[in-house]
N, C-alpha and C. Protein backbone atom coordinates (compact mmCIF):
# COMPACT_ATOMS: atom_id res chain seq x y z
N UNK A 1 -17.90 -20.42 1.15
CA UNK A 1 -17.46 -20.64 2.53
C UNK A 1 -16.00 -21.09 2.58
N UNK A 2 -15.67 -22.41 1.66
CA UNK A 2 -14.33 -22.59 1.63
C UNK A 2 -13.22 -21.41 1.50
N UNK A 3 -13.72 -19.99 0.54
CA UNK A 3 -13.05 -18.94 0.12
C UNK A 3 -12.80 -18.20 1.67
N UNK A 4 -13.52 -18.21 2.24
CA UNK A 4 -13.45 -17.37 3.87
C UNK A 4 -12.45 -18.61 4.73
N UNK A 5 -12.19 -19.48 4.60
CA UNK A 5 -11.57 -20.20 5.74
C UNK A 5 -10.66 -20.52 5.30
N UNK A 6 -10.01 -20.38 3.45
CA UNK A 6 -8.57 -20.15 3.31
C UNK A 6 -8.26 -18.63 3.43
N UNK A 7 -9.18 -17.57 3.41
CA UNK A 7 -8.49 -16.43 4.32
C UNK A 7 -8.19 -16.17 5.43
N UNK A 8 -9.05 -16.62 6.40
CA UNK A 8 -8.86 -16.90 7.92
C UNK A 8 -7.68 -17.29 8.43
N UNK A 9 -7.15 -18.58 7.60
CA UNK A 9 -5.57 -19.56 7.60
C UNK A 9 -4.92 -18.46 7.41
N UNK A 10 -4.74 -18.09 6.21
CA UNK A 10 -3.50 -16.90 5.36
C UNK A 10 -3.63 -15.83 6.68
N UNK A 11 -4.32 -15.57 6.98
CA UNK A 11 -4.43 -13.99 7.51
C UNK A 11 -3.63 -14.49 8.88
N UNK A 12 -4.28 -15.96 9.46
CA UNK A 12 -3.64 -15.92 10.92
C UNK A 12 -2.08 -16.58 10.27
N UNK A 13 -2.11 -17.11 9.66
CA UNK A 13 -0.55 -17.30 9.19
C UNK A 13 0.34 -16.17 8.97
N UNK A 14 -0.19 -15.17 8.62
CA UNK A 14 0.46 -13.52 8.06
C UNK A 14 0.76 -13.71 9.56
N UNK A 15 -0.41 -13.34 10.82
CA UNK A 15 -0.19 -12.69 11.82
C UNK A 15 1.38 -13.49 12.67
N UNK A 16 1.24 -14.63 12.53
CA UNK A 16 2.33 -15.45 12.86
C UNK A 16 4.01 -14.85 12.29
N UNK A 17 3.93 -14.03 11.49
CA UNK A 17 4.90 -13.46 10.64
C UNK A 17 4.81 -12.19 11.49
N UNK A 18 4.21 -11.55 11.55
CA UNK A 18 4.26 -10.13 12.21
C UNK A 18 5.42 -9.97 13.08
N UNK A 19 5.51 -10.31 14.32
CA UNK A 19 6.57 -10.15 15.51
C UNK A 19 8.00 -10.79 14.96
N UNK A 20 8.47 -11.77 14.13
CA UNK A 20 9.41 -11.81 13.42
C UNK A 20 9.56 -11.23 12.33
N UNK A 21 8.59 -10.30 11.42
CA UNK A 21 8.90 -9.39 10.74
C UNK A 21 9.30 -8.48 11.01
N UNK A 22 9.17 -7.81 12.44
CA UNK A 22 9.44 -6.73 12.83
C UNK A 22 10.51 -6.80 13.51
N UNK A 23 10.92 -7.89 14.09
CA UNK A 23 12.36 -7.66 14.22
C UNK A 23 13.11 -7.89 13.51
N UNK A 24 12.93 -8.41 12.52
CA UNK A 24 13.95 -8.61 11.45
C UNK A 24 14.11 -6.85 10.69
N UNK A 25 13.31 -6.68 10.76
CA UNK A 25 13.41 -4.83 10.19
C UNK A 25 14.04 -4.75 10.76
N UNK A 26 14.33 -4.23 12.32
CA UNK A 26 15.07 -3.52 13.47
C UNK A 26 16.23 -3.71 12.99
N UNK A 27 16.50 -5.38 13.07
CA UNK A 27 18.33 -5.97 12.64
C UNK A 27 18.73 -5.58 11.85
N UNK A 28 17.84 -5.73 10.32
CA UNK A 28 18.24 -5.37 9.43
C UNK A 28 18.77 -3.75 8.91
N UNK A 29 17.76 -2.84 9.78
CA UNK A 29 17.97 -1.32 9.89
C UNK A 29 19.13 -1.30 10.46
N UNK A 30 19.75 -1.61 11.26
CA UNK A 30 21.03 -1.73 12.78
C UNK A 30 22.28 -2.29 11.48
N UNK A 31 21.92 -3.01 10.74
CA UNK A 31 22.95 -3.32 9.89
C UNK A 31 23.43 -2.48 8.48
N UNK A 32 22.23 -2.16 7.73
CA UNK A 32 22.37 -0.92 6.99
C UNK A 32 22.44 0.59 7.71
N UNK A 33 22.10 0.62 8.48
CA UNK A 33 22.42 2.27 8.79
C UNK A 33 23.59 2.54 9.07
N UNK A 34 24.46 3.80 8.28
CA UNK A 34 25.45 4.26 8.42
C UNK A 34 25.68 5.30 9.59
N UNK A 35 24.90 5.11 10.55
CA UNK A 35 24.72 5.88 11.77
C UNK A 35 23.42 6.18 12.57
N UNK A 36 23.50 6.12 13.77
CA UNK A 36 22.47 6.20 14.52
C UNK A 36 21.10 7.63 13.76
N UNK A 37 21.52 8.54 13.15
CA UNK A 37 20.36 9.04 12.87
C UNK A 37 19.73 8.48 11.89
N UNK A 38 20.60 7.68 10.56
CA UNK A 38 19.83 6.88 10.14
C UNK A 38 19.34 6.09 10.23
N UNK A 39 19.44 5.28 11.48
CA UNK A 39 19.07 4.24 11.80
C UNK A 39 17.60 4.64 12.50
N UNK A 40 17.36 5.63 13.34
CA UNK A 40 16.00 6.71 13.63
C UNK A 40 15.50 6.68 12.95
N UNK A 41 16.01 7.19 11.68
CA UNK A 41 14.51 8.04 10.70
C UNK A 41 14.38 6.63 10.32
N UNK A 42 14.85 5.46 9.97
CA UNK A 42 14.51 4.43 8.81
C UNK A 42 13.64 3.46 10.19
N UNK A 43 13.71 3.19 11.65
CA UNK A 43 12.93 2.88 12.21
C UNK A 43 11.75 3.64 12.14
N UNK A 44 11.75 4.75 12.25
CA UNK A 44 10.65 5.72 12.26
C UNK A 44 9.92 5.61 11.56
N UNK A 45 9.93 6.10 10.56
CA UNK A 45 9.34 5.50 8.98
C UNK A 45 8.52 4.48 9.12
N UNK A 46 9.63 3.38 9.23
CA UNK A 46 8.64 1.84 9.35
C UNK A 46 7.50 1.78 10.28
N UNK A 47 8.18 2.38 11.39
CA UNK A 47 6.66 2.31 12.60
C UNK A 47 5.67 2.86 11.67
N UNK A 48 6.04 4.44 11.40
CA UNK A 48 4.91 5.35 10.70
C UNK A 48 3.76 4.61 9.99
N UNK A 49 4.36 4.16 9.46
CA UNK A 49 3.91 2.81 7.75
C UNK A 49 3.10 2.27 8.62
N UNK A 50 3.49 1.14 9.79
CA UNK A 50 2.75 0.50 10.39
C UNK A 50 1.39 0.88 11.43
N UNK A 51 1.57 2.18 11.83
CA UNK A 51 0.67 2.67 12.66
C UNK A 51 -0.33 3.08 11.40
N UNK A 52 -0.11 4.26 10.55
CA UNK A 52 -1.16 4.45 9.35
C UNK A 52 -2.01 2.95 9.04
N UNK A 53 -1.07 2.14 8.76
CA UNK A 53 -1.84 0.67 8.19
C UNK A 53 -2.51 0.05 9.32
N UNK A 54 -2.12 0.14 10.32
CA UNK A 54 -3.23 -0.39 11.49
C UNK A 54 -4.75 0.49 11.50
N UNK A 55 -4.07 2.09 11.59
CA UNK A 55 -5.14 3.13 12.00
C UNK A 55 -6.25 2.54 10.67
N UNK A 56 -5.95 2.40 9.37
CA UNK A 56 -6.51 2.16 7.76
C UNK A 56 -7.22 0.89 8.10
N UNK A 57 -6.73 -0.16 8.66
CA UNK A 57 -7.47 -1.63 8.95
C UNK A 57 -8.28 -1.48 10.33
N UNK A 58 -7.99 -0.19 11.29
CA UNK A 58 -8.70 -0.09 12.43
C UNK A 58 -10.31 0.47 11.72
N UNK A 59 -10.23 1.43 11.02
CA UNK A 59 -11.25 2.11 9.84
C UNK A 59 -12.27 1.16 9.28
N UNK A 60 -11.68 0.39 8.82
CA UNK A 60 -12.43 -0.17 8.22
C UNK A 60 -13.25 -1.74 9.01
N UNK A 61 -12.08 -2.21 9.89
CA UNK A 61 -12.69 -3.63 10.94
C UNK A 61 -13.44 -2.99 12.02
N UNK A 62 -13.86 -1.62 12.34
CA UNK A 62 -14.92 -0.93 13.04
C UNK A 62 -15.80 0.00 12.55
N UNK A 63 -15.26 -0.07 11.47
CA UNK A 63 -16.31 1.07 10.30
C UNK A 63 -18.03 0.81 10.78
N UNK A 64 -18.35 0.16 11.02
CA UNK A 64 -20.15 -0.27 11.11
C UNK A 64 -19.90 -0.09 12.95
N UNK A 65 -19.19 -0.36 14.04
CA UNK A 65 -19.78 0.31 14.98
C UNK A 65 -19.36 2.05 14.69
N UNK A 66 -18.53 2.21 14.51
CA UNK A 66 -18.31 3.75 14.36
C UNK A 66 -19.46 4.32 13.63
N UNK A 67 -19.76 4.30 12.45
CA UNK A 67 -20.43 4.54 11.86
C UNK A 67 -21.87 4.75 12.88
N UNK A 68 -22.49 3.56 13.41
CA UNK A 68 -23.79 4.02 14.40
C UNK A 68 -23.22 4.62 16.05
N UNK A 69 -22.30 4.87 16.15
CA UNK A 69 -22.28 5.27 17.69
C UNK A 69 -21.53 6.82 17.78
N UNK A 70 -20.85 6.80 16.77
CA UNK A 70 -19.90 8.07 16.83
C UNK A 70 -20.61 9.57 16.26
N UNK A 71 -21.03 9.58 15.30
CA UNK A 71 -21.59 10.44 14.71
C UNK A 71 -23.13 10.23 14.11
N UNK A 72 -23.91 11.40 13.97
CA UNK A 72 -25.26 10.95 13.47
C UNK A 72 -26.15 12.35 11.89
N UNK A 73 -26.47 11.80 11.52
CA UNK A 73 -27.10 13.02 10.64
C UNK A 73 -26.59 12.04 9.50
N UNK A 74 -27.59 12.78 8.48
CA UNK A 74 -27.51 12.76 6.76
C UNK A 74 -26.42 12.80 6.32
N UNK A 75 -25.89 13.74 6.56
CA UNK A 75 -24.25 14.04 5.90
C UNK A 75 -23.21 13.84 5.95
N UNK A 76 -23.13 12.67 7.35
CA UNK A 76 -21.82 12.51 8.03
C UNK A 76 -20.83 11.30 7.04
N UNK A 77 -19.75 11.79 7.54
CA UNK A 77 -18.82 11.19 6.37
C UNK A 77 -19.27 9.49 6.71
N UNK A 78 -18.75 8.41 6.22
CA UNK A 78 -18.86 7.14 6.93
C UNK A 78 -17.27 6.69 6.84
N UNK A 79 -16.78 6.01 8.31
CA UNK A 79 -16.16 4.98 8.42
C UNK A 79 -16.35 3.58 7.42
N UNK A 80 -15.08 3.10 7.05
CA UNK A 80 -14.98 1.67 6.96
C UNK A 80 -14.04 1.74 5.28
N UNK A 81 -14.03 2.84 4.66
CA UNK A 81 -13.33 2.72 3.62
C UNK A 81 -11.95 2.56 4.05
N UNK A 82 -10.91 1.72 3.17
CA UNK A 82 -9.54 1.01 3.49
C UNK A 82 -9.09 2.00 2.93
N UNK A 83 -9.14 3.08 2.20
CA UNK A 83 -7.94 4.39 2.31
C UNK A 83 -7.88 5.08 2.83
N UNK A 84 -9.05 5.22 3.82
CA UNK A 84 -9.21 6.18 4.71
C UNK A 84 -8.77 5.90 6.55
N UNK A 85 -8.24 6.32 7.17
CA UNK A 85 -7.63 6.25 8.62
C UNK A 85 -9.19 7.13 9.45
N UNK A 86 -9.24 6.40 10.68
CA UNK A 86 -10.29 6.92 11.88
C UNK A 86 -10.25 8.52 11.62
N UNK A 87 -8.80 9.04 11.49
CA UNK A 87 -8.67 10.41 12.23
C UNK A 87 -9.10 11.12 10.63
N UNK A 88 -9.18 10.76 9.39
CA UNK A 88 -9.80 11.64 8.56
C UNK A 88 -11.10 11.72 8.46
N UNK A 89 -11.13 10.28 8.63
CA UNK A 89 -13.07 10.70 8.66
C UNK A 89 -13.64 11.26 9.79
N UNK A 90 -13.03 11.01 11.04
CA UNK A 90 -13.54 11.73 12.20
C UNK A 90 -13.13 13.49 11.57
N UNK A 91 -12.14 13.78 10.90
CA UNK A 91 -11.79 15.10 10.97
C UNK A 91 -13.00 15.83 9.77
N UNK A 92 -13.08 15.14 8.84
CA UNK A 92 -14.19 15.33 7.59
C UNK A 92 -15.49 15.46 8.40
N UNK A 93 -15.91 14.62 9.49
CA UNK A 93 -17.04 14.86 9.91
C UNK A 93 -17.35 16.21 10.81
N UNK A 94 -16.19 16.69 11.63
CA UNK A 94 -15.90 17.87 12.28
C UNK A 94 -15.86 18.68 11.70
N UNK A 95 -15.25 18.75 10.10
CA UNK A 95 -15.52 19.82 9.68
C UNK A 95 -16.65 20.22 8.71
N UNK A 96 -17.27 19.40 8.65
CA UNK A 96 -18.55 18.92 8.26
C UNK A 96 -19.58 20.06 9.23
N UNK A 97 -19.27 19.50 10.28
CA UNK A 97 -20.32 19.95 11.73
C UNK A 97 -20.07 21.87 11.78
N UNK A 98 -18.97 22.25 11.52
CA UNK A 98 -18.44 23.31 11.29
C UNK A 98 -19.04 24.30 9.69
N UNK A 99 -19.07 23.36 9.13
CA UNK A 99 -19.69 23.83 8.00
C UNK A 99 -21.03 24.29 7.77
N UNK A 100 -22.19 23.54 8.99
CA UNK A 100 -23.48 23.76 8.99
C UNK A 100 -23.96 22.15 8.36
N UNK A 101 -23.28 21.62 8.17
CA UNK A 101 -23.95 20.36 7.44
C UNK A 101 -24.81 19.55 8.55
N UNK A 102 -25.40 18.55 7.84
CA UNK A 102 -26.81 18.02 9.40
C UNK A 102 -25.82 16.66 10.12
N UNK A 103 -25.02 16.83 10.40
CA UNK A 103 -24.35 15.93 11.60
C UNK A 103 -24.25 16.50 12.87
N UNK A 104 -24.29 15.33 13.81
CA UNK A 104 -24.05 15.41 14.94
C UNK A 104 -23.26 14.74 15.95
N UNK A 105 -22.20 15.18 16.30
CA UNK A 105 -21.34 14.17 17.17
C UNK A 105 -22.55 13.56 18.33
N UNK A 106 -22.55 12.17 18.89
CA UNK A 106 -22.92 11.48 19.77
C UNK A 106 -21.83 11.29 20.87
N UNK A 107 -22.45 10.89 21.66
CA UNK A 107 -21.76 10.61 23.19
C UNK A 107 -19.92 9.87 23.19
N UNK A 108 -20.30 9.07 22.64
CA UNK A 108 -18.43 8.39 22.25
C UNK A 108 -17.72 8.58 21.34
N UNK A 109 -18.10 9.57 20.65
CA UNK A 109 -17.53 10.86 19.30
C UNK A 109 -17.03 11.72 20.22
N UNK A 110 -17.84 12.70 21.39
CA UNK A 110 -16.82 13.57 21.85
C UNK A 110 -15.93 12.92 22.59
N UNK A 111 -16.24 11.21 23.47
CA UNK A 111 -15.62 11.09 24.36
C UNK A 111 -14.06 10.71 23.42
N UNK A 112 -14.26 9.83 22.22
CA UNK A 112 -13.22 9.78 21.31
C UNK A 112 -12.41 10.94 21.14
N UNK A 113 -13.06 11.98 20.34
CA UNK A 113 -12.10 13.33 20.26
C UNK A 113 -11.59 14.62 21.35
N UNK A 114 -12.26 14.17 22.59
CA UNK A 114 -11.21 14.27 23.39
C UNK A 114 -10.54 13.85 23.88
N UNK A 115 -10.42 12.57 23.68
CA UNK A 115 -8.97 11.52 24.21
C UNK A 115 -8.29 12.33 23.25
N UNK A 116 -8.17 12.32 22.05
CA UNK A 116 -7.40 12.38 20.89
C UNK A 116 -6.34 13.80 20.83
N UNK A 117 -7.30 14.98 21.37
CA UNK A 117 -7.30 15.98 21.70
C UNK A 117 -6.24 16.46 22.35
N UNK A 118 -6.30 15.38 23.76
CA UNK A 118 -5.93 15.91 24.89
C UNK A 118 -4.34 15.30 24.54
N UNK A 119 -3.82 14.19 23.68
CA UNK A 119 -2.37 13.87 23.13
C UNK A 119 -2.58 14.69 21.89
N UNK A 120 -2.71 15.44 21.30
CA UNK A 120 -2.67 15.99 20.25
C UNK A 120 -3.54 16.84 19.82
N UNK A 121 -3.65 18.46 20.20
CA UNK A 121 -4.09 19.28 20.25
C UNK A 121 -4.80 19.68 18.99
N UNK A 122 -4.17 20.21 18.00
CA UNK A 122 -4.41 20.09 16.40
C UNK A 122 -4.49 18.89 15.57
N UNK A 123 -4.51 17.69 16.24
CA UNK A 123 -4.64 16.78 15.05
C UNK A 123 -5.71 16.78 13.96
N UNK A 124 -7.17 16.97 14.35
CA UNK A 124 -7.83 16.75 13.59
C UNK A 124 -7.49 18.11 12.16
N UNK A 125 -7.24 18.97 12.49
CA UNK A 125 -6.58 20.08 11.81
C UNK A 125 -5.63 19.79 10.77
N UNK A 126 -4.58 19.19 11.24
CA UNK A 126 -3.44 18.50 10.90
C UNK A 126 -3.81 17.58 9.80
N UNK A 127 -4.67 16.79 9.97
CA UNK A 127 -4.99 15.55 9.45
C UNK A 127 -5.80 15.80 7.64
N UNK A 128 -6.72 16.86 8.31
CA UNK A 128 -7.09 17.86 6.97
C UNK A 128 -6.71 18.56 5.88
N UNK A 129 -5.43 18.85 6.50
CA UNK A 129 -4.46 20.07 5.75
C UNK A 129 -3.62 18.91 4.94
N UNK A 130 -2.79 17.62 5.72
CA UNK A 130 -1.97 16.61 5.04
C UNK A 130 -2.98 14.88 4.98
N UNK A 131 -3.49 14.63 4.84
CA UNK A 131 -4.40 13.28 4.79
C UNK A 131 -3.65 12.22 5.09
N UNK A 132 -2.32 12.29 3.83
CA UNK A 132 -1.59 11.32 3.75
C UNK A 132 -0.53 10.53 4.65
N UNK A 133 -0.71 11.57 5.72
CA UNK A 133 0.13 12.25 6.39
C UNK A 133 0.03 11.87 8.20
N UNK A 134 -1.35 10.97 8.22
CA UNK A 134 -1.83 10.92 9.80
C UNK A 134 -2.03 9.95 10.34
């Protein structure tokens, strides 16, 4: 128990770091970049990094509702592994469903992949072809 409530501290202490970590990137990017496009791609990047690592910790800190509400059958991939992002395993399970395998999207699976859809037409496609990448 003691082991869980010095992670709890650390973790909300990390989070306390977050919003001054991130601007300190910005400044620090604004000061090394030798011009506004580098200064783009090297913000860019960083977001990138950060959205993947959210989407990777979103995966896995909802892995067990996803897992019972989103998809159903024998074969379906599962949520909650930390290398894996929402949009591969949702895309593994689609193409899963495509394959003939015994899954079945449920009610807040399609309503999920058509939100997803409707900003990003090919993603789940996308996501298949590059993994690393989404």
């Amino acid at each position: 128990m003691s082991g869980f409530i010095l992670l709890i501290l650390t973790l909300t202490l990390l989070a306390g770091f977050f919003l001054p970590g991130m601007l300190y990137t910005i400044i620090r990017q604004v000061i090394v970049a030798k011009n506004f496009k580098e200064f783009e791609t090297g913000i860019s990047n960083t977001l990138r990094k950060h959205a993947v690592s959210l989407d990777q910790y979103g995966c896995v800190l909802l892995g067990p509702f996803f897992n019972d509400v989103l998809f159903k059958g024998k074969a379906k991939y599962l949520y909650g592994n930390p290398d894996d992002t929402i949009s591969i395993v949702t895309a593994r399970n689609l193409r899963g469903i495509a394959n003939g395998k015994d899954i079945e999207i449920k009610f807040l699976g399609k309503v999920l992949i058509k939100i997803v859809r409707f900003f990003d037409k090919g993603h789940f496609k996308k996501t298949l072809k590059n993994p690393d990448n989404n």
